[in-house]
Protein backbone atom coordinates (compact mmCIF):
# COMPACT_ATOMS: atom_id res chain seq x y z
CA UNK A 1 19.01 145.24 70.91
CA UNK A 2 21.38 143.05 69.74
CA UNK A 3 22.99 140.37 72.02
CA UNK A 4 26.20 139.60 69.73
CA UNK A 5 29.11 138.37 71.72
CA UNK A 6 31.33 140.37 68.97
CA UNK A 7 29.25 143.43 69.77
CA UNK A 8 29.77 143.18 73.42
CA UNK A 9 32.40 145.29 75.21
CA UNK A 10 35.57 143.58 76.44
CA UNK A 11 36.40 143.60 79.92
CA UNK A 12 39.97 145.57 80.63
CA UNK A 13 42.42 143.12 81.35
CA UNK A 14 43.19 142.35 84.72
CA UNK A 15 46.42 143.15 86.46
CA UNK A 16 48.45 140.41 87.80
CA UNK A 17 48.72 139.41 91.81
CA UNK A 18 52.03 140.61 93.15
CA UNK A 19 54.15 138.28 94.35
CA UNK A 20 55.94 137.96 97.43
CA UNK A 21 58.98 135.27 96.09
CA UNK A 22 61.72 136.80 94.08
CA UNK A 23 62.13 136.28 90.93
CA UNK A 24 65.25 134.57 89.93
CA UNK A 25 64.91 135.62 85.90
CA UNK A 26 65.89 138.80 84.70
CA UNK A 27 63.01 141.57 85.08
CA UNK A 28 62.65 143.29 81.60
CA UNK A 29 64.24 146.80 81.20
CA UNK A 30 62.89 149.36 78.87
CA UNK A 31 65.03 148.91 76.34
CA UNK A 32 67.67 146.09 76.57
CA UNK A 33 65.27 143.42 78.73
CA UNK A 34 67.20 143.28 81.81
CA UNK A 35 66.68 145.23 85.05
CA UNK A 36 69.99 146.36 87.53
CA UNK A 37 68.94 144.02 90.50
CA UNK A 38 71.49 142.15 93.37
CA UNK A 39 72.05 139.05 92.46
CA UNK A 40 71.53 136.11 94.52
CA UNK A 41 74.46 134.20 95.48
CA UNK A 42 77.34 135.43 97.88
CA UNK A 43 81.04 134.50 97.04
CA UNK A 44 82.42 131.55 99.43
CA UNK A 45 83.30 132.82 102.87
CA UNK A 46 87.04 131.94 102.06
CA UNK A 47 86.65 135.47 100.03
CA UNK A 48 87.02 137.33 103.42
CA UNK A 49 90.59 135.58 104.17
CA UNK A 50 91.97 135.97 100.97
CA UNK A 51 90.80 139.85 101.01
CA UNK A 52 92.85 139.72 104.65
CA UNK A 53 95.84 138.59 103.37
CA UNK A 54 95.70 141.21 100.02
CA UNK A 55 94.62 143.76 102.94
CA UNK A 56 97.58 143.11 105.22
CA UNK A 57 100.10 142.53 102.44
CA UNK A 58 99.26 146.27 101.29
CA UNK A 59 99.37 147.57 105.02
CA UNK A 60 103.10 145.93 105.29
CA UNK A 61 103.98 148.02 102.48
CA UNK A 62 102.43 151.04 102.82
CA UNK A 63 103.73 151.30 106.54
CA UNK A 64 107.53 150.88 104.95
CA UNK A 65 106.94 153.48 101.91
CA UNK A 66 106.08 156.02 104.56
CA UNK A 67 108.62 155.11 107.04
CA UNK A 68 111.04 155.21 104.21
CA UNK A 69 109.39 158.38 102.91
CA UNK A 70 109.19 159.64 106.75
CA UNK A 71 113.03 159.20 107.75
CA UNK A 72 114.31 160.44 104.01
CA UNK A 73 112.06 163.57 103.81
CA UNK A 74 113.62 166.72 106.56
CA UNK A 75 111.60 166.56 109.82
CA UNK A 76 109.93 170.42 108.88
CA UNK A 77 108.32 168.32 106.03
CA UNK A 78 107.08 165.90 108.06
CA UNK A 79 105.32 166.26 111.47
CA UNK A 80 106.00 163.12 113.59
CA UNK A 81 102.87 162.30 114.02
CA UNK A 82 101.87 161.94 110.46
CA UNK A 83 103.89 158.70 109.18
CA UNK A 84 102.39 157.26 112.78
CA UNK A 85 98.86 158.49 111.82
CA UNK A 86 99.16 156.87 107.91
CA UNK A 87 100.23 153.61 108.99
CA UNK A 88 96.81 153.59 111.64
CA UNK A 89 94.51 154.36 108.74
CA UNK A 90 96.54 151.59 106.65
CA UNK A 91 95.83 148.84 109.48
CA UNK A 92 91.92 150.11 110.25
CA UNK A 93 91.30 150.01 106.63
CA UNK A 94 92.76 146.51 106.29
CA UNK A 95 90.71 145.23 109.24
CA UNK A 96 87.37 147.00 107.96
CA UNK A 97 87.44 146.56 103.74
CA UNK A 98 87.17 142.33 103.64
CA UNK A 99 83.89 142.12 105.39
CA UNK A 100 82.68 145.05 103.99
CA UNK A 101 83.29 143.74 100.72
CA UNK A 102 82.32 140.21 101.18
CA UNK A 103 78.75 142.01 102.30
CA UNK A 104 78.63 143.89 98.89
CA UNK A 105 79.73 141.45 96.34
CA UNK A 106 77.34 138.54 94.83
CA UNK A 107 76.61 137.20 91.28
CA UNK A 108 74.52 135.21 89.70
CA UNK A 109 74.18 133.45 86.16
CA UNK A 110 70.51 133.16 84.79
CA UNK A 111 69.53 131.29 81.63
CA UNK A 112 69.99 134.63 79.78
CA UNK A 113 72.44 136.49 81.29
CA UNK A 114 75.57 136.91 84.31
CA UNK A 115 74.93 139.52 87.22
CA UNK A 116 77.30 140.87 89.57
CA UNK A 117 77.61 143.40 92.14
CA UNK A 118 81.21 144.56 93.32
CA UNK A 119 83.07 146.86 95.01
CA UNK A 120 83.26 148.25 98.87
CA UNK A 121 83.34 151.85 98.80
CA UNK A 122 81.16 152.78 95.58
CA UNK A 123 79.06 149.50 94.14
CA UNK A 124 78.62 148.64 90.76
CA UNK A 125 76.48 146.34 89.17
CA UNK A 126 76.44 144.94 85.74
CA UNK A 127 75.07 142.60 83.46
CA UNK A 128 76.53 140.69 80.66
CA UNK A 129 73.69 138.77 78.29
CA UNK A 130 74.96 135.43 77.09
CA UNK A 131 74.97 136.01 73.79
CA UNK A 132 77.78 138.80 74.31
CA UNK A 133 80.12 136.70 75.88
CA UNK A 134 82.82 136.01 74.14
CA UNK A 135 85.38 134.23 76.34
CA UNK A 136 85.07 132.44 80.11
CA UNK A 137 88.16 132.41 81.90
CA UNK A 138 89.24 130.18 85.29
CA UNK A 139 92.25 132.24 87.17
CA UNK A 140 93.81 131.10 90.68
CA UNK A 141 96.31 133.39 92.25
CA UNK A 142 98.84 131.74 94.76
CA UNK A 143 95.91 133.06 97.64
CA UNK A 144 93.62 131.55 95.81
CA UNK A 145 95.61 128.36 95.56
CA UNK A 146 96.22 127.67 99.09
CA UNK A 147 92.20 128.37 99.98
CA UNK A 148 90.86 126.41 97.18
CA UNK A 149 89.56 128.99 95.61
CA UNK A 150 89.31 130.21 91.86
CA UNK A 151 88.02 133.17 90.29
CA UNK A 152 85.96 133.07 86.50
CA UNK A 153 85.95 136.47 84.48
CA UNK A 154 83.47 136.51 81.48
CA UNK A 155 84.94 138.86 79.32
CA UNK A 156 82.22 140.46 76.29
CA UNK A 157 83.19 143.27 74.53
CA UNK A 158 81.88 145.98 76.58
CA UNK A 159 84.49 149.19 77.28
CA UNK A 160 83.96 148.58 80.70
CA UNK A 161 86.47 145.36 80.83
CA UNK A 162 85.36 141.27 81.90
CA UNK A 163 83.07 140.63 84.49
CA UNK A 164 84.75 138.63 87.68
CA UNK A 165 83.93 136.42 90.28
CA UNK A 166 86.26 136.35 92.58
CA UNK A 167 86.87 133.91 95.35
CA UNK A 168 84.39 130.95 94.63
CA UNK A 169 85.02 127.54 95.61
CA UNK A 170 87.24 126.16 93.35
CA UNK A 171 84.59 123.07 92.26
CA UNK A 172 81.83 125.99 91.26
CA UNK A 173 83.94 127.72 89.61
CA UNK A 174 85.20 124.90 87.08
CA UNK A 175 81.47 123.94 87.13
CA UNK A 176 80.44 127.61 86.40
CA UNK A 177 82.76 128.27 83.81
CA UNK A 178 82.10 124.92 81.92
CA UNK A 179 77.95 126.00 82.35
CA UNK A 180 78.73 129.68 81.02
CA UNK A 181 80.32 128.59 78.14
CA UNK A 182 77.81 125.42 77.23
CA UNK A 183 75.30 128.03 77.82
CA UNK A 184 76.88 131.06 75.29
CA UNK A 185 77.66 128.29 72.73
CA UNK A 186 73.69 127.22 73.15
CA UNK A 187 72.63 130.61 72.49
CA UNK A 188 74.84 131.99 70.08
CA UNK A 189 75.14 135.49 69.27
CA UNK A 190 77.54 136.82 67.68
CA UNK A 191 79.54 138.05 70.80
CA UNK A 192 79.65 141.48 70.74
């Protein structure tokens, strides 16, 4: 018998321990080597007053289009109760959708790629590797002005449009947007 370490059967390879921490890099997909996760950071807490404004700014106008609609339309089109009943949905809806959303929406930039989550009814999340991006953008609306907050969009050239970060603090997102675009210049790519 021969006592050859070449001869000798290998061990299988052992599985690794799970971990308990999260992992803040990307896992690897099947195909593109990034994995549909939440991302880690929420947007600053300013987000929810700026979304209450937007909210109650639509209300205001929806409640005159249908009172306008309401006493311009004959009364066998419109049951009286209906404008009244329109306007209530209008103001629950505007005191329900800003902490909803602010619940729902997050990002997070990682050394490979930008994450974010969105929306309040139906979510969406999406990825954008670095070396896709082709432009970082800082925007402040006149909201966003007065609560010292900015938003950054990463636009690539996916069909589905820029990714956007709304209501961040105005300091992270000058910092952000200088660090995205350090970090697609670093990695190259040819941006789309």
């Amino acid at each position: 018998m021969s006592t050859d370490p070449a001869s000798a059967p290998t061990p299988p390879p052992r599985s690794p321990e799970p971990s308990t921490e999260p992992s803040t890099e990307p896992s690897p997909g099947p195909s593109t080597g990034y994995v549909l996760r939440e991302p880690a950071h929420r947007l600053h807490r300013r987000a929810v007053l700026a979304w209450y404004l937007g909210e109650a700014g639509a209300a205001v106008l929806g409640a005159a289009v249908v009172l306008v609609a309401a006493w311009l339309l004959p009364d066998r089109f419109v049951p009286d109760w209906l404008p009244w009943a329109l306007i209530a949905l209008d103001v629950v809806a505007a005191a329900v959708v800003p902490p909803w959303r602010y619940r729902v929406h997050r990002w997070e930039v990682t050394d490979t790629a930008v994450y974010t989550q969105t929306g309040w009814w139906t979510r969406e999340r999406r990825i954008a590797p670095l070396s896709r991006v082709q432009t970082v953008d800082l925007e402040q609306g006149l909201v966003d002005r007065l609560l010292g907050l900015a938003e950054v969009r990463v636009t690539t050239a996916s069909a589905a449009g820029a990714l956007r970060i709304p209501a961040l603090d105005r300091a992270t997102a000058e910092r952000l947007a200088q660090d995205l675009t350090r970090a697609a210049e670093a990695i190259g790519g040819d941006g789309t």
